[in-house]
PDB file of N, CA and C in Angstrom:
ATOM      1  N   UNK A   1       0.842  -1.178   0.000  1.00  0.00           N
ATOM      2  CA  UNK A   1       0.000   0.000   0.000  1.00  0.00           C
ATOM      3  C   UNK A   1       0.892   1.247   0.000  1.00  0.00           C
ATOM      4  N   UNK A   2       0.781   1.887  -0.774  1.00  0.00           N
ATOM      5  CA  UNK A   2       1.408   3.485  -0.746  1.00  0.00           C
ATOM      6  C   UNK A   2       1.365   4.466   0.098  1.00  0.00           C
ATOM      7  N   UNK A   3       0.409   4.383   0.336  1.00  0.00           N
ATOM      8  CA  UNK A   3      -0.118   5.553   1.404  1.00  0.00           C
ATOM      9  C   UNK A   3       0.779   5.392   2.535  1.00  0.00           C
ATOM     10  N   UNK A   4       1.244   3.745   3.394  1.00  0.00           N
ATOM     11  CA  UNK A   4       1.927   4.213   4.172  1.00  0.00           C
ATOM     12  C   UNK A   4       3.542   4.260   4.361  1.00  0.00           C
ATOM     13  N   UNK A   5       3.773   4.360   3.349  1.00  0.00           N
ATOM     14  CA  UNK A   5       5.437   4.765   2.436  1.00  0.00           C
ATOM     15  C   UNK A   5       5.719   6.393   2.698  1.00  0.00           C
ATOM     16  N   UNK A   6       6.757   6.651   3.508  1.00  0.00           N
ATOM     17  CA  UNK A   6       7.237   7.827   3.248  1.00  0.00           C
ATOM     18  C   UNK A   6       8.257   8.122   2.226  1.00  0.00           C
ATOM     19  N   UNK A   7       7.666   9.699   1.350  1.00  0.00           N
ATOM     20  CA  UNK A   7       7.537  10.466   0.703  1.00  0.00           C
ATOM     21  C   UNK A   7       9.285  11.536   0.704  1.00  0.00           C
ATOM     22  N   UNK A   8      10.599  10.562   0.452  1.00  0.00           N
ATOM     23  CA  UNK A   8      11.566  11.609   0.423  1.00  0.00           C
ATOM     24  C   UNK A   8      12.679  12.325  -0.615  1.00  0.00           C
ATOM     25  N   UNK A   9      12.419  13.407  -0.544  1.00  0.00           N
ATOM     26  CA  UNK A   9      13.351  14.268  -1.881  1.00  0.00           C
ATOM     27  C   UNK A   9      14.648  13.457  -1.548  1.00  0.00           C
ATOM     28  N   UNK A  10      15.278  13.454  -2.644  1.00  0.00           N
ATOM     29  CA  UNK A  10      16.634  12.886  -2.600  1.00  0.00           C
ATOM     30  C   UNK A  10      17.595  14.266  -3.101  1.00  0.00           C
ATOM     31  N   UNK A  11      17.009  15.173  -3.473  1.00  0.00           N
ATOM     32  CA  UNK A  11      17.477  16.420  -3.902  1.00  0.00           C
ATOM     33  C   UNK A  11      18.301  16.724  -2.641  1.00  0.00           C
ATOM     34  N   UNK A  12      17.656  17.434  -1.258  1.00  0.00           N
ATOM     35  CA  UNK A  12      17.457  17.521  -0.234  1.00  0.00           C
ATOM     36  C   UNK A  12      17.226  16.850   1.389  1.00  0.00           C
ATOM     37  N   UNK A  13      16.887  15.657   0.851  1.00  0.00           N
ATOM     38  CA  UNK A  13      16.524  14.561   1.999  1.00  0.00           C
ATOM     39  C   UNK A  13      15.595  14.338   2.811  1.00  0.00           C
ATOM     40  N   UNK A  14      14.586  15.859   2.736  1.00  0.00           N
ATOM     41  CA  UNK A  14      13.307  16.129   3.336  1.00  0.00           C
ATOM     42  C   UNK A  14      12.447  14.948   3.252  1.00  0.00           C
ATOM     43  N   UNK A  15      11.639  14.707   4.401  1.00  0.00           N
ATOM     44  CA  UNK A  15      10.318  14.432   3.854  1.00  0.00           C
ATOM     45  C   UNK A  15       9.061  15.172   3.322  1.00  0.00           C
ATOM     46  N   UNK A  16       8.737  15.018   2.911  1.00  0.00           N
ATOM     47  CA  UNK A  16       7.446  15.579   1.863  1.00  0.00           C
ATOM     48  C   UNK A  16       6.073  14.855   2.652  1.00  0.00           C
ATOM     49  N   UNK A  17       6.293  13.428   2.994  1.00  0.00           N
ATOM     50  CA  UNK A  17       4.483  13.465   3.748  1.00  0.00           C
ATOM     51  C   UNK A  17       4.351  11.904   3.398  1.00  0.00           C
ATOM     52  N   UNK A  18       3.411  11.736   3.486  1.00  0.00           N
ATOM     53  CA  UNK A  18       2.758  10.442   2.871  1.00  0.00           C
ATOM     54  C   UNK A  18       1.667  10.605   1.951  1.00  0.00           C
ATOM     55  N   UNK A  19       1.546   9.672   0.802  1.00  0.00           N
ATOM     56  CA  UNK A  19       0.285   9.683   0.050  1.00  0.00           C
ATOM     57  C   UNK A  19      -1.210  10.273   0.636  1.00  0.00           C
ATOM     58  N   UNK A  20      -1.465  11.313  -0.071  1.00  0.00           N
ATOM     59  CA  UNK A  20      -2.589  11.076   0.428  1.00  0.00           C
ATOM     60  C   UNK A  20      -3.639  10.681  -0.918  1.00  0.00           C
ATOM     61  N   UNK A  21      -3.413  11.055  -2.082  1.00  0.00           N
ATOM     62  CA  UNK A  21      -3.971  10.358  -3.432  1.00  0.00           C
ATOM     63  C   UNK A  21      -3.015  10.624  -4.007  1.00  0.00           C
ATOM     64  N   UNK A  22      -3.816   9.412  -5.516  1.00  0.00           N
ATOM     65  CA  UNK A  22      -3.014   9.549  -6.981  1.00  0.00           C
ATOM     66  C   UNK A  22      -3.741  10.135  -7.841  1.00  0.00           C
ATOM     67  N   UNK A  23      -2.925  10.528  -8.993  1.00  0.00           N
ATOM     68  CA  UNK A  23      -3.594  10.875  -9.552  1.00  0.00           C
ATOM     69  C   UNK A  23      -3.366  10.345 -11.021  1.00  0.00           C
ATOM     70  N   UNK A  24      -5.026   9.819 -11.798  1.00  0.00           N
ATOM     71  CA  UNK A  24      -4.700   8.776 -12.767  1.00  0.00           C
ATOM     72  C   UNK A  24      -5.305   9.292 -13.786  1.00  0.00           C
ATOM     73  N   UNK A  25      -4.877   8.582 -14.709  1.00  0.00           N
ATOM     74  CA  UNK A  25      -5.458   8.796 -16.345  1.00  0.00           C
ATOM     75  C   UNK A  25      -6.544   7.545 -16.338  1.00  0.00           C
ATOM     76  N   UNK A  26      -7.871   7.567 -16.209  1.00  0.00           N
ATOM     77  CA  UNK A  26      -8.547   6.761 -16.351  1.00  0.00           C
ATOM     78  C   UNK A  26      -8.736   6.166 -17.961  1.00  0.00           C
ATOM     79  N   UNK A  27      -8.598   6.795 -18.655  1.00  0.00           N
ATOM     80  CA  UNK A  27      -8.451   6.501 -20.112  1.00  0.00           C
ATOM     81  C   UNK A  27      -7.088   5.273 -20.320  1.00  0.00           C
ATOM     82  N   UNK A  28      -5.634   6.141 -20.305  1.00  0.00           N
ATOM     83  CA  UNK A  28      -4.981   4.531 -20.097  1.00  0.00           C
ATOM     84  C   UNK A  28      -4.573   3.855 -19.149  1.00  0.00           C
ATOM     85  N   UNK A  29      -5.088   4.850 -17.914  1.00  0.00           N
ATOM     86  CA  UNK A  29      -4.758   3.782 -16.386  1.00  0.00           C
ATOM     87  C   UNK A  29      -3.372   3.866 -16.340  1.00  0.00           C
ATOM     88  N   UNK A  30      -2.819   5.338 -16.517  1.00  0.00           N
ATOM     89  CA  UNK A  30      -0.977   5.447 -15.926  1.00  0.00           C
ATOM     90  C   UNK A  30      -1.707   6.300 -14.743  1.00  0.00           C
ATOM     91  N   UNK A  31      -0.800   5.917 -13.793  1.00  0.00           N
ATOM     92  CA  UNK A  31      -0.253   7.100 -12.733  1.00  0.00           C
ATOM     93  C   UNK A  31       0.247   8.320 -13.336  1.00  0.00           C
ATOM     94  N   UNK A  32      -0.387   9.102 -12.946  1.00  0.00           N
ATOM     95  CA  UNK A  32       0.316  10.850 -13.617  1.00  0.00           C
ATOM     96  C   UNK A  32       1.146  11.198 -12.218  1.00  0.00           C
ATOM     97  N   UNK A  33       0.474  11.545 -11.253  1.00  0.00           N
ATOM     98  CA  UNK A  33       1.428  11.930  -9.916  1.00  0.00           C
ATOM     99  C   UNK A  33       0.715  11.273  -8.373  1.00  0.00           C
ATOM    100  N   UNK A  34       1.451  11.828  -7.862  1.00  0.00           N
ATOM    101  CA  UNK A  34       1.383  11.198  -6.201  1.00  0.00           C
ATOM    102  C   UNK A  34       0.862  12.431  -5.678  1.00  0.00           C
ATOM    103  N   UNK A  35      -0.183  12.672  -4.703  1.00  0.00           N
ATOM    104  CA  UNK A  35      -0.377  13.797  -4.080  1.00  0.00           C
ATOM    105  C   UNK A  35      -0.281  13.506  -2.953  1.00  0.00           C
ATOM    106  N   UNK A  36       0.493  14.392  -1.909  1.00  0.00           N
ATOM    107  CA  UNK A  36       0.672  14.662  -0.519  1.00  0.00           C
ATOM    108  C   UNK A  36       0.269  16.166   0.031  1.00  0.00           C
ATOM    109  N   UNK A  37      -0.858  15.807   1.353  1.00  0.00           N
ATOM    110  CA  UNK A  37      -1.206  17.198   1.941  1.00  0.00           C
ATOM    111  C   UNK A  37       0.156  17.851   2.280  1.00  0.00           C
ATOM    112  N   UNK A  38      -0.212  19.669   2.085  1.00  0.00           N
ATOM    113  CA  UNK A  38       0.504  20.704   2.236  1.00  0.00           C
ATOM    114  C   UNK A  38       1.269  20.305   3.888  1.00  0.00           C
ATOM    115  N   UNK A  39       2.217  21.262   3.822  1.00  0.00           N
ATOM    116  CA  UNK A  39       2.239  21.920   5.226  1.00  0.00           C
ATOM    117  C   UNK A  39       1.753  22.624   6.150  1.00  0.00           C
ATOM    118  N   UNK A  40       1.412  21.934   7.320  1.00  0.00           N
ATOM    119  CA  UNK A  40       0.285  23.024   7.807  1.00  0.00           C
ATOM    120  C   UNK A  40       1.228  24.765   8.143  1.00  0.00           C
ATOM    121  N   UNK A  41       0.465  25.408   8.593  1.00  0.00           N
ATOM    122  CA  UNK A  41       1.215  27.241   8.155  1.00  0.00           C
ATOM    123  C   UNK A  41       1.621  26.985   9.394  1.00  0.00           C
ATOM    124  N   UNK A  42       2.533  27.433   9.633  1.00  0.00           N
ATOM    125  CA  UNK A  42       3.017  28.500  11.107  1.00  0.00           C
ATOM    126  C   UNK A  42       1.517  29.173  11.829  1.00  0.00           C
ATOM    127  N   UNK A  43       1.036  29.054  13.508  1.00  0.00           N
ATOM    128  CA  UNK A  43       0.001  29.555  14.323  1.00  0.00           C
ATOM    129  C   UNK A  43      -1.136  29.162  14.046  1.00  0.00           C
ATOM    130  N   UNK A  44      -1.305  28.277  12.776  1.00  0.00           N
ATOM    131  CA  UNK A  44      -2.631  28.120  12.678  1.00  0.00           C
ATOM    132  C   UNK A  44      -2.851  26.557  11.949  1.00  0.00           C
ATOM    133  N   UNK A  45      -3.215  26.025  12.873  1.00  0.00           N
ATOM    134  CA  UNK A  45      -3.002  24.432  12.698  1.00  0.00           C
ATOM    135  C   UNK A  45      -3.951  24.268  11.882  1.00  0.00           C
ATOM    136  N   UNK A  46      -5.337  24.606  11.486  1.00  0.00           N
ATOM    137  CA  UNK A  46      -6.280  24.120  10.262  1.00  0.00           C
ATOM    138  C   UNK A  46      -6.174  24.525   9.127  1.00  0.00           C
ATOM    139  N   UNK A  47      -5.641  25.642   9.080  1.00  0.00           N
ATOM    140  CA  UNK A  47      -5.004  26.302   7.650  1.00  0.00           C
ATOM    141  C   UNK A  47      -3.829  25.144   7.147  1.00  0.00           C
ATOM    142  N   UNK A  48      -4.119  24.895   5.966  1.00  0.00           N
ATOM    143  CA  UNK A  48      -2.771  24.189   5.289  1.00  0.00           C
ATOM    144  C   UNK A  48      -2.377  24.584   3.773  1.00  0.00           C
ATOM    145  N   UNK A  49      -0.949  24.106   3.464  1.00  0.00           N
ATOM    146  CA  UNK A  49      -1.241  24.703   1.664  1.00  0.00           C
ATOM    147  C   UNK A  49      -1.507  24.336   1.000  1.00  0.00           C
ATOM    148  N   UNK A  50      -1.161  24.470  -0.417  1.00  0.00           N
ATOM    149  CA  UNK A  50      -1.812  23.973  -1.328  1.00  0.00           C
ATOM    150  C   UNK A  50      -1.031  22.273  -1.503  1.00  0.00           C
ATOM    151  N   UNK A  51      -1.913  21.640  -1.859  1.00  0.00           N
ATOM    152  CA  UNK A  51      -1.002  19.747  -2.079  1.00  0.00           C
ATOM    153  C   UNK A  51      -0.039  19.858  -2.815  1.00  0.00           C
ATOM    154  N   UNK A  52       0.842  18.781  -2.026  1.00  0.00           N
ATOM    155  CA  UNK A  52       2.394  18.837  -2.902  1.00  0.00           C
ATOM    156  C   UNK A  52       1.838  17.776  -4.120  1.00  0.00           C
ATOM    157  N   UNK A  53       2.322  17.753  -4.858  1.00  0.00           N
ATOM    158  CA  UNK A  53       2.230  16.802  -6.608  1.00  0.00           C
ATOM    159  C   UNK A  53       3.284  16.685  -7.059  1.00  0.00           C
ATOM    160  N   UNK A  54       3.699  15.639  -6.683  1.00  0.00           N
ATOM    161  CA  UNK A  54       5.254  15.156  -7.653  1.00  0.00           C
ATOM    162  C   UNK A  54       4.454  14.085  -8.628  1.00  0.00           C
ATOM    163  N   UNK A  55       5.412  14.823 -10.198  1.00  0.00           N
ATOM    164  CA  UNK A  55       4.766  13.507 -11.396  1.00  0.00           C
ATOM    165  C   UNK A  55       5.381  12.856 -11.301  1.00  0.00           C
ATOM    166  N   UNK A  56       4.629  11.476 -12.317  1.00  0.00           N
ATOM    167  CA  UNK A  56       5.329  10.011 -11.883  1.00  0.00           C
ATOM    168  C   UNK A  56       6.733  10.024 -12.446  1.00  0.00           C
ATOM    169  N   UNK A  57       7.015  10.284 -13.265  1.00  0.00           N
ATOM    170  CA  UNK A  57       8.063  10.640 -13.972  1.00  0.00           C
ATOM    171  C   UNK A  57       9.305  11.207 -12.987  1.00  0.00           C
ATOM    172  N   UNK A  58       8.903  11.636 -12.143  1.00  0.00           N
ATOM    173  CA  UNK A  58       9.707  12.160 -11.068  1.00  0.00           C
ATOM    174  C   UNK A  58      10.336  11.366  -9.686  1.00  0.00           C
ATOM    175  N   UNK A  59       9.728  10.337  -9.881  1.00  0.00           N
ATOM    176  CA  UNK A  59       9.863   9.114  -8.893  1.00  0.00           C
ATOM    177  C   UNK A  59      11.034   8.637  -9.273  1.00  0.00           C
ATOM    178  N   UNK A  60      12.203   8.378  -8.422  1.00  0.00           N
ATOM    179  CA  UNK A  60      13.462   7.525  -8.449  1.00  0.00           C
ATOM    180  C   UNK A  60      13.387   6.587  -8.318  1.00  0.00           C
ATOM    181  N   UNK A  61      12.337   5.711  -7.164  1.00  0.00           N
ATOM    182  CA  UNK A  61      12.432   4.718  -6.453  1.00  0.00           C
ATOM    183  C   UNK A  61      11.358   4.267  -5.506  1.00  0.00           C
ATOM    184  N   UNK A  62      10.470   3.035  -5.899  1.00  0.00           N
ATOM    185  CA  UNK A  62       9.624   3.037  -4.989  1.00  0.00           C
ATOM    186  C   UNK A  62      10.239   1.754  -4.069  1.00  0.00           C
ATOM    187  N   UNK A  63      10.296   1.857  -2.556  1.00  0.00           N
ATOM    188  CA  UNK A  63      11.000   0.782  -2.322  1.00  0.00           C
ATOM    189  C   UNK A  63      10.041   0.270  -0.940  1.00  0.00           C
ATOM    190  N   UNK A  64      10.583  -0.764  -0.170  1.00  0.00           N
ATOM    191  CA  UNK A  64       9.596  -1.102   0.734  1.00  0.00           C
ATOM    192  C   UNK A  64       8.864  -0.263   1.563  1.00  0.00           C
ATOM    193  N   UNK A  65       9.752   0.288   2.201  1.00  0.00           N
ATOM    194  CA  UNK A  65       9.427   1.678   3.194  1.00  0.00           C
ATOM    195  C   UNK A  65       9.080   3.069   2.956  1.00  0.00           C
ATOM    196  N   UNK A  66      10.053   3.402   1.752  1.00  0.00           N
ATOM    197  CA  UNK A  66       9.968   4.748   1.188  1.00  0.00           C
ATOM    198  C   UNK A  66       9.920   4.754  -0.279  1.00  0.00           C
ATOM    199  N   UNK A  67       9.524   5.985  -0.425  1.00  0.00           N
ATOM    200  CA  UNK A  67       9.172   6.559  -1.948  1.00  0.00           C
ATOM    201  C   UNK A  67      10.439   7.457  -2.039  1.00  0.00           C
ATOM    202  N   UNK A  68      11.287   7.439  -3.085  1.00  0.00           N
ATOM    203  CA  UNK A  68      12.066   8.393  -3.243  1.00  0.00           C
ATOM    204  C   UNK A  68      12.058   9.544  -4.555  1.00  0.00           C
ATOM    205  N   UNK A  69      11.921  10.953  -4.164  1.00  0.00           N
ATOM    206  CA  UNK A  69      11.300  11.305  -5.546  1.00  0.00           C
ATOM    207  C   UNK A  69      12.275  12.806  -5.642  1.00  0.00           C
ATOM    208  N   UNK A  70      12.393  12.948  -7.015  1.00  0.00           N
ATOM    209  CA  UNK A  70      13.525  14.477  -7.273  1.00  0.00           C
ATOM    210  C   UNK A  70      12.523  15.169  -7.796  1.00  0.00           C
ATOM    211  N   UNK A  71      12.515  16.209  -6.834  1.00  0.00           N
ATOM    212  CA  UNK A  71      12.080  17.485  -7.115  1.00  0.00           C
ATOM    213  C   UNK A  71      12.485  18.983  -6.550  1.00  0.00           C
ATOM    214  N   UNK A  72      12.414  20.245  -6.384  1.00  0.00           N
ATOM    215  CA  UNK A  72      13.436  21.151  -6.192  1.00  0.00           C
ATOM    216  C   UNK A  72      12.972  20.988  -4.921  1.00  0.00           C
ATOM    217  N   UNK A  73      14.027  21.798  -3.701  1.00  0.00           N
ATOM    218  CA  UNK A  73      13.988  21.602  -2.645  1.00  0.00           C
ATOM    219  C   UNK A  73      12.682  22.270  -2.180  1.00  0.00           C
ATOM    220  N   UNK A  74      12.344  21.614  -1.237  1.00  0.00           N
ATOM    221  CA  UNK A  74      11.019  22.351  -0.546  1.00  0.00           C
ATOM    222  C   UNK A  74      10.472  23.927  -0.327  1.00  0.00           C
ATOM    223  N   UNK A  75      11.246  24.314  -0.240  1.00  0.00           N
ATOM    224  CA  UNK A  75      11.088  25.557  -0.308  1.00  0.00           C
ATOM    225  C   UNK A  75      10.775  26.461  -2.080  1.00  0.00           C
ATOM    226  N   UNK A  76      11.150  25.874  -2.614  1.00  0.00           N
ATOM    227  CA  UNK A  76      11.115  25.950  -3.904  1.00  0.00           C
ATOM    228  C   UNK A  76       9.597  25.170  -4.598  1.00  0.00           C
ATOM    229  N   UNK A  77       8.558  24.642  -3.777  1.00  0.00           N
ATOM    230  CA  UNK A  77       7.920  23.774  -4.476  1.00  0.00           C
ATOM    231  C   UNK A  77       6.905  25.119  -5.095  1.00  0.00           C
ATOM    232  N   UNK A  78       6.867  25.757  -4.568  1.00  0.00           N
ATOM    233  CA  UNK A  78       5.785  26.706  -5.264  1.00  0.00           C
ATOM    234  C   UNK A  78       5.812  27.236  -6.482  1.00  0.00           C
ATOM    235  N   UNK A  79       7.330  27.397  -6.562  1.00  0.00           N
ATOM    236  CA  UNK A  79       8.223  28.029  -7.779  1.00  0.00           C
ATOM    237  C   UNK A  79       8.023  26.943  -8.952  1.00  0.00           C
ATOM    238  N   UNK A  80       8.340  25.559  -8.927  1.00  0.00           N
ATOM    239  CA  UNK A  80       8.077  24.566  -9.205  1.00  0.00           C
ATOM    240  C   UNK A  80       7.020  24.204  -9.463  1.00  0.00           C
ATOM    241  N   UNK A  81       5.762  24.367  -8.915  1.00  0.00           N
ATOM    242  CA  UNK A  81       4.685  24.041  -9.461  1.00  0.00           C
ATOM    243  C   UNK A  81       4.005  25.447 -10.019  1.00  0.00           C
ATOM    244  N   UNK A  82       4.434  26.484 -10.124  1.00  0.00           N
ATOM    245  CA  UNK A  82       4.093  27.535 -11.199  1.00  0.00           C
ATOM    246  C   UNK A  82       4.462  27.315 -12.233  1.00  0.00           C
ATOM    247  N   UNK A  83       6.086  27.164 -12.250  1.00  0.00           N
ATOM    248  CA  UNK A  83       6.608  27.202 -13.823  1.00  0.00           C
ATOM    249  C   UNK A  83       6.821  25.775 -14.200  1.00  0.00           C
ATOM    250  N   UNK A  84       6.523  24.480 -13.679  1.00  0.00           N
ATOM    251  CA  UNK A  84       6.407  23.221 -14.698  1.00  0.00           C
ATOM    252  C   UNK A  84       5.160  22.411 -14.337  1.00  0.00           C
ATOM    253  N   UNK A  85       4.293  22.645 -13.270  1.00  0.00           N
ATOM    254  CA  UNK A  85       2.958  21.625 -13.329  1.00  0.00           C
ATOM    255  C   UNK A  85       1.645  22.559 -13.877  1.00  0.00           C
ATOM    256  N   UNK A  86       1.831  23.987 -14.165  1.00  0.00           N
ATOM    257  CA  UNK A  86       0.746  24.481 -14.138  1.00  0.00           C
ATOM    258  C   UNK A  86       1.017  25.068 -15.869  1.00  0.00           C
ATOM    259  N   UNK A  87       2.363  24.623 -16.203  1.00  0.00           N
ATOM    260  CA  UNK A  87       2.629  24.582 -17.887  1.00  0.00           C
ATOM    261  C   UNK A  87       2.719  23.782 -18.598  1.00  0.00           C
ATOM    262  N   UNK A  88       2.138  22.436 -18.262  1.00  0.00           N
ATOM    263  CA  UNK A  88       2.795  21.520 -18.511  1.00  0.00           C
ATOM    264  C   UNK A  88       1.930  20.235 -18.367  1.00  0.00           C
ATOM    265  N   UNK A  89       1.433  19.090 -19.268  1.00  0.00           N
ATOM    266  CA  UNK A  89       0.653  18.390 -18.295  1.00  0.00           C
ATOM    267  C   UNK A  89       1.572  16.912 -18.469  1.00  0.00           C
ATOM    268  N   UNK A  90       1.991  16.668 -17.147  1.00  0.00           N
ATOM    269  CA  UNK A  90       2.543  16.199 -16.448  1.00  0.00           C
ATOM    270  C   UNK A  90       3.769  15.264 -17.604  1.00  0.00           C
TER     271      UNK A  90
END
Protein backbone atom coordinates (compact mmCIF):
# COMPACT_ATOMS: atom_id res chain seq x y z
CA UNK A 1 0.00 0.00 0.00
CA UNK A 2 1.41 3.49 -0.75
CA UNK A 3 -0.12 5.55 1.40
CA UNK A 4 1.93 4.21 4.17
CA UNK A 5 5.44 4.76 2.44
CA UNK A 6 7.24 7.83 3.25
CA UNK A 7 7.54 10.47 0.70
CA UNK A 8 11.57 11.61 0.42
CA UNK A 9 13.35 14.27 -1.88
CA UNK A 10 16.63 12.89 -2.60
CA UNK A 11 17.48 16.42 -3.90
CA UNK A 12 17.46 17.52 -0.23
CA UNK A 13 16.52 14.56 2.00
CA UNK A 14 13.31 16.13 3.34
CA UNK A 15 10.32 14.43 3.85
CA UNK A 16 7.45 15.58 1.86
CA UNK A 17 4.48 13.47 3.75
CA UNK A 18 2.76 10.44 2.87
CA UNK A 19 0.28 9.68 0.05
CA UNK A 20 -2.59 11.08 0.43
CA UNK A 21 -3.97 10.36 -3.43
CA UNK A 22 -3.01 9.55 -6.98
CA UNK A 23 -3.59 10.88 -9.55
CA UNK A 24 -4.70 8.78 -12.77
CA UNK A 25 -5.46 8.80 -16.34
CA UNK A 26 -8.55 6.76 -16.35
CA UNK A 27 -8.45 6.50 -20.11
CA UNK A 28 -4.98 4.53 -20.10
CA UNK A 29 -4.76 3.78 -16.39
CA UNK A 30 -0.98 5.45 -15.93
CA UNK A 31 -0.25 7.10 -12.73
CA UNK A 32 0.32 10.85 -13.62
CA UNK A 33 1.43 11.93 -9.92
CA UNK A 34 1.38 11.20 -6.20
CA UNK A 35 -0.38 13.80 -4.08
CA UNK A 36 0.67 14.66 -0.52
CA UNK A 37 -1.21 17.20 1.94
CA UNK A 38 0.50 20.70 2.24
CA UNK A 39 2.24 21.92 5.23
CA UNK A 40 0.29 23.02 7.81
CA UNK A 41 1.22 27.24 8.16
CA UNK A 42 3.02 28.50 11.11
CA UNK A 43 0.00 29.56 14.32
CA UNK A 44 -2.63 28.12 12.68
CA UNK A 45 -3.00 24.43 12.70
CA UNK A 46 -6.28 24.12 10.26
CA UNK A 47 -5.00 26.30 7.65
CA UNK A 48 -2.77 24.19 5.29
CA UNK A 49 -1.24 24.70 1.66
CA UNK A 50 -1.81 23.97 -1.33
CA UNK A 51 -1.00 19.75 -2.08
CA UNK A 52 2.39 18.84 -2.90
CA UNK A 53 2.23 16.80 -6.61
CA UNK A 54 5.25 15.16 -7.65
CA UNK A 55 4.77 13.51 -11.40
CA UNK A 56 5.33 10.01 -11.88
CA UNK A 57 8.06 10.64 -13.97
CA UNK A 58 9.71 12.16 -11.07
CA UNK A 59 9.86 9.11 -8.89
CA UNK A 60 13.46 7.53 -8.45
CA UNK A 61 12.43 4.72 -6.45
CA UNK A 62 9.62 3.04 -4.99
CA UNK A 63 11.00 0.78 -2.32
CA UNK A 64 9.60 -1.10 0.73
CA UNK A 65 9.43 1.68 3.19
CA UNK A 66 9.97 4.75 1.19
CA UNK A 67 9.17 6.56 -1.95
CA UNK A 68 12.07 8.39 -3.24
CA UNK A 69 11.30 11.31 -5.55
CA UNK A 70 13.52 14.48 -7.27
CA UNK A 71 12.08 17.49 -7.11
CA UNK A 72 13.44 21.15 -6.19
CA UNK A 73 13.99 21.60 -2.65
CA UNK A 74 11.02 22.35 -0.55
CA UNK A 75 11.09 25.56 -0.31
CA UNK A 76 11.12 25.95 -3.90
CA UNK A 77 7.92 23.77 -4.48
CA UNK A 78 5.79 26.71 -5.26
CA UNK A 79 8.22 28.03 -7.78
CA UNK A 80 8.08 24.57 -9.20
CA UNK A 81 4.68 24.04 -9.46
CA UNK A 82 4.09 27.53 -11.20
CA UNK A 83 6.61 27.20 -13.82
CA UNK A 84 6.41 23.22 -14.70
CA UNK A 85 2.96 21.63 -13.33
CA UNK A 86 0.75 24.48 -14.14
CA UNK A 87 2.63 24.58 -17.89
CA UNK A 88 2.80 21.52 -18.51
CA UNK A 89 0.65 18.39 -18.30
CA UNK A 90 2.54 16.20 -16.45
Amino acid sequence: DLRNRDVINVLDGKKLGNIMDIDLDLESGRVLSLIMPGQARRFNFFARREEITVPWHKIVRIGRDVILVEVPAASNLEEFRRDYLDNERY
